[in-house]
Protein backbone atom coordinates (compact mmCIF):
# COMPACT_ATOMS: atom_id res chain seq x y z
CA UNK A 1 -9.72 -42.10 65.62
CA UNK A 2 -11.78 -40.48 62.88
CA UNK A 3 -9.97 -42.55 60.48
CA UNK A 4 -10.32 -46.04 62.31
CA UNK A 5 -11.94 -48.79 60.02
CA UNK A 6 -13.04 -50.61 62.76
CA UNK A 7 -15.17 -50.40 66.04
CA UNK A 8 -14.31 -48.15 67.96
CA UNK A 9 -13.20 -48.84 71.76
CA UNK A 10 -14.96 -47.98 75.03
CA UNK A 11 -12.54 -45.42 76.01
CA UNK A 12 -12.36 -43.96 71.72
CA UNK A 13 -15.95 -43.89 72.02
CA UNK A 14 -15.96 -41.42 75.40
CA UNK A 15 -13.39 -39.14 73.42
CA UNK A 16 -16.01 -39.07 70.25
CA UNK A 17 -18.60 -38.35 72.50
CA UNK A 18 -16.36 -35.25 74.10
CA UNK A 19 -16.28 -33.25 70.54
CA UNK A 20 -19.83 -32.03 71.34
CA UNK A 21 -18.01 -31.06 75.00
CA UNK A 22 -14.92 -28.99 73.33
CA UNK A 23 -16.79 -27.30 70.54
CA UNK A 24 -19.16 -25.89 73.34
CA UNK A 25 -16.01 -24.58 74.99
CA UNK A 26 -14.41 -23.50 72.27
CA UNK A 27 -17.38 -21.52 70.81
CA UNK A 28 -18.21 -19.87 74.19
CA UNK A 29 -14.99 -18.04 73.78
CA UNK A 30 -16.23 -15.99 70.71
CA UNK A 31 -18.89 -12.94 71.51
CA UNK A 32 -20.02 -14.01 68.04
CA UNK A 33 -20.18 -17.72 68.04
CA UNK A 34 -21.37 -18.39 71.83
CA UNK A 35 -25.06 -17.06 70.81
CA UNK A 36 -24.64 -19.98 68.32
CA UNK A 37 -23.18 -22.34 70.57
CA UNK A 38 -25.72 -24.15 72.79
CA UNK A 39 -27.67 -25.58 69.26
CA UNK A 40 -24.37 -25.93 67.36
CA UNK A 41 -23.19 -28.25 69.71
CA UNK A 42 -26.97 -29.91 70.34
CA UNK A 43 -26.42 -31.66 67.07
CA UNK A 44 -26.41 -35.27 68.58
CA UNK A 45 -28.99 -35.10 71.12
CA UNK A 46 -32.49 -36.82 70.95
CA UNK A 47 -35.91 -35.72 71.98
CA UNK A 48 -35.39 -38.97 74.51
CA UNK A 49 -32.62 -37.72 75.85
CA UNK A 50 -30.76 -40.73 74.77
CA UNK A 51 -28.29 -38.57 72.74
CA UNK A 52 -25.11 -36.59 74.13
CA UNK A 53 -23.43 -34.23 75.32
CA UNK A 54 -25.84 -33.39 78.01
CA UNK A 55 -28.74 -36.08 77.62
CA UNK A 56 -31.44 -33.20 76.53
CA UNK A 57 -35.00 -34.59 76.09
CA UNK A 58 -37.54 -32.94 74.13
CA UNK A 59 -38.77 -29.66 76.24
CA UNK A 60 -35.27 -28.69 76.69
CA UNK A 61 -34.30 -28.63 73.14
CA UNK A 62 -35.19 -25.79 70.81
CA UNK A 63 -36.31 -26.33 67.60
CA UNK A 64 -33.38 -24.98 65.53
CA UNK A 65 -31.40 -27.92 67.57
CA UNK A 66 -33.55 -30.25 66.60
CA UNK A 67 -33.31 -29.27 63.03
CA UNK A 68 -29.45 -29.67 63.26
CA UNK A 69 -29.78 -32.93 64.82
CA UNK A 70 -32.10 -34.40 62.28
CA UNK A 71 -29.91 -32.34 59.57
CA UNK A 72 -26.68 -34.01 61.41
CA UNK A 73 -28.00 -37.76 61.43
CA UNK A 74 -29.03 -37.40 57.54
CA UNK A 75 -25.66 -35.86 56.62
CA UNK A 76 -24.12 -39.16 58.33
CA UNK A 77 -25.92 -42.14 56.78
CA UNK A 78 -25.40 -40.44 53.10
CA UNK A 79 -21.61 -39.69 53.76
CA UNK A 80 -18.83 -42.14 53.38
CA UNK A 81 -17.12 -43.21 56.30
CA UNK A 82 -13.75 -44.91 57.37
CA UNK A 83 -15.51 -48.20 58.65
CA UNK A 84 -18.88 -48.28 56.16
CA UNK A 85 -19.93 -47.20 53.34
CA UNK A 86 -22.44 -44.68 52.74
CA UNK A 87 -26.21 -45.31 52.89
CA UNK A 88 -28.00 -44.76 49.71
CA UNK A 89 -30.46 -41.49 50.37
CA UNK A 90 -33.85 -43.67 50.39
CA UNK A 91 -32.40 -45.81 53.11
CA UNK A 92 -31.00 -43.28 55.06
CA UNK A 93 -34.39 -41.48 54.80
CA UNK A 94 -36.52 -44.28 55.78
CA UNK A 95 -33.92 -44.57 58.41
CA UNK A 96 -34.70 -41.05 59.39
CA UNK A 97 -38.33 -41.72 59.46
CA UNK A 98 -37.67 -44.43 61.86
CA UNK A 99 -35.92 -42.20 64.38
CA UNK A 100 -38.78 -39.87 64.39
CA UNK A 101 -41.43 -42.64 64.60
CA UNK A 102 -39.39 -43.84 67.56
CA UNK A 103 -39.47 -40.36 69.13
CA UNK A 104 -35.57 -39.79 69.01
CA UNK A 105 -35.45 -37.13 66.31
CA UNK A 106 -38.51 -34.49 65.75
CA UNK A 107 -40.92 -35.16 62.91
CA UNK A 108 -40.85 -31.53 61.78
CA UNK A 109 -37.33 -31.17 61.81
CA UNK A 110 -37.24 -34.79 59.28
CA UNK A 111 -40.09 -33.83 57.06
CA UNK A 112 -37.77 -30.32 56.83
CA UNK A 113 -34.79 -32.23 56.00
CA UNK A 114 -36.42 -34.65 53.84
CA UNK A 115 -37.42 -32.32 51.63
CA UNK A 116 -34.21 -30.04 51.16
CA UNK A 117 -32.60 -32.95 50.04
CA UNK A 118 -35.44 -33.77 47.36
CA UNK A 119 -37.65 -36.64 48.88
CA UNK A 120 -41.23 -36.29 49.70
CA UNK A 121 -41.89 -34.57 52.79
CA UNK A 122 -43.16 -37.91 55.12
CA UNK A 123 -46.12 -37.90 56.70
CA UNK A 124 -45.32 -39.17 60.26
CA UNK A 125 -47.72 -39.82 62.82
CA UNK A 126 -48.62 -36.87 65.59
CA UNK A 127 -47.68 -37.65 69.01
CA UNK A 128 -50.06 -39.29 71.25
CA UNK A 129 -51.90 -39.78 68.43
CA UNK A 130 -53.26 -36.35 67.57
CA UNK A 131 -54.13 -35.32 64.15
CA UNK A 132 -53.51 -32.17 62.15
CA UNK A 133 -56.10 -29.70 62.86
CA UNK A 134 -58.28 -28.60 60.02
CA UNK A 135 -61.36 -26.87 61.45
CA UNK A 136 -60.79 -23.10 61.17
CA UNK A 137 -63.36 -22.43 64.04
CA UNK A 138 -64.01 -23.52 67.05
CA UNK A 139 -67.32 -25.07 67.51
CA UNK A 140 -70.08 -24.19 70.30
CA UNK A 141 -68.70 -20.30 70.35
């Protein structure tokens, strides 16, 4: 199913979905890997909570999973795959941008990945329209 050059079916697209399911399993199993195992296998979630396994949104996903999941969706617009071809890195980074703008993938977590893989960090917007803060005081005290 990996390997298919087409779409994939309903029922193919369940048993993609279930690899998130049977790493969690398998990885509980280890003393050493199960500490590891509820961001390992966070990796296609979205602050939305349209992603899977579970359908986290955004409070219930700590940051290192977020960084995977941004880290995750890079890695798989810039690889080559059975039924496309890869993205070239701009695309896939505006691309990237465009999850986080859209509130699917955490802006930190992009910027973060952005850079390790030699763009300029983005600067995308705060939510709810806040701004960085830049006063080192607070005034009135």
């Amino acid at each position: 199913m990996w390997q298919k050059t087409g779409p994939l079916t309903t029922d193919e697209w369940e048993r993609v979905r279930l690899h998130a399911y049977y790493a969690d399993r398998m990885m509980c199993r280890s003393a050493f890997l199960a500490g590891l195992a509820s961001i390992a296998v966070s990796h296609h979630e979205r602050l939305d909570g349209s992603g899977y396994q579970r359908g986290l949104e955004a409070a219930t996903q700590p940051r290192p999973a977020r960084l995977l999941a941004a880290a995750d969706a890079y890695h798989a617009m810039t690889e080559l795959r059975p039924h496309r071809e890869a993205l070239p890195t701009a695309r896939a980074a505006d691309l990237l941008c465009r999850e986080a703008q859209a509130g699917r993938l955490d802006g930190e977590s992009v910027a973060a990945v952005l850079e390790a893989a030699g763009h300029t960090a983005p600067r995308l917007p705060r939510p709810a329209g806040l701004t960085e803060r830049v006063d080192s005081h607070v005034i009135g005290c």
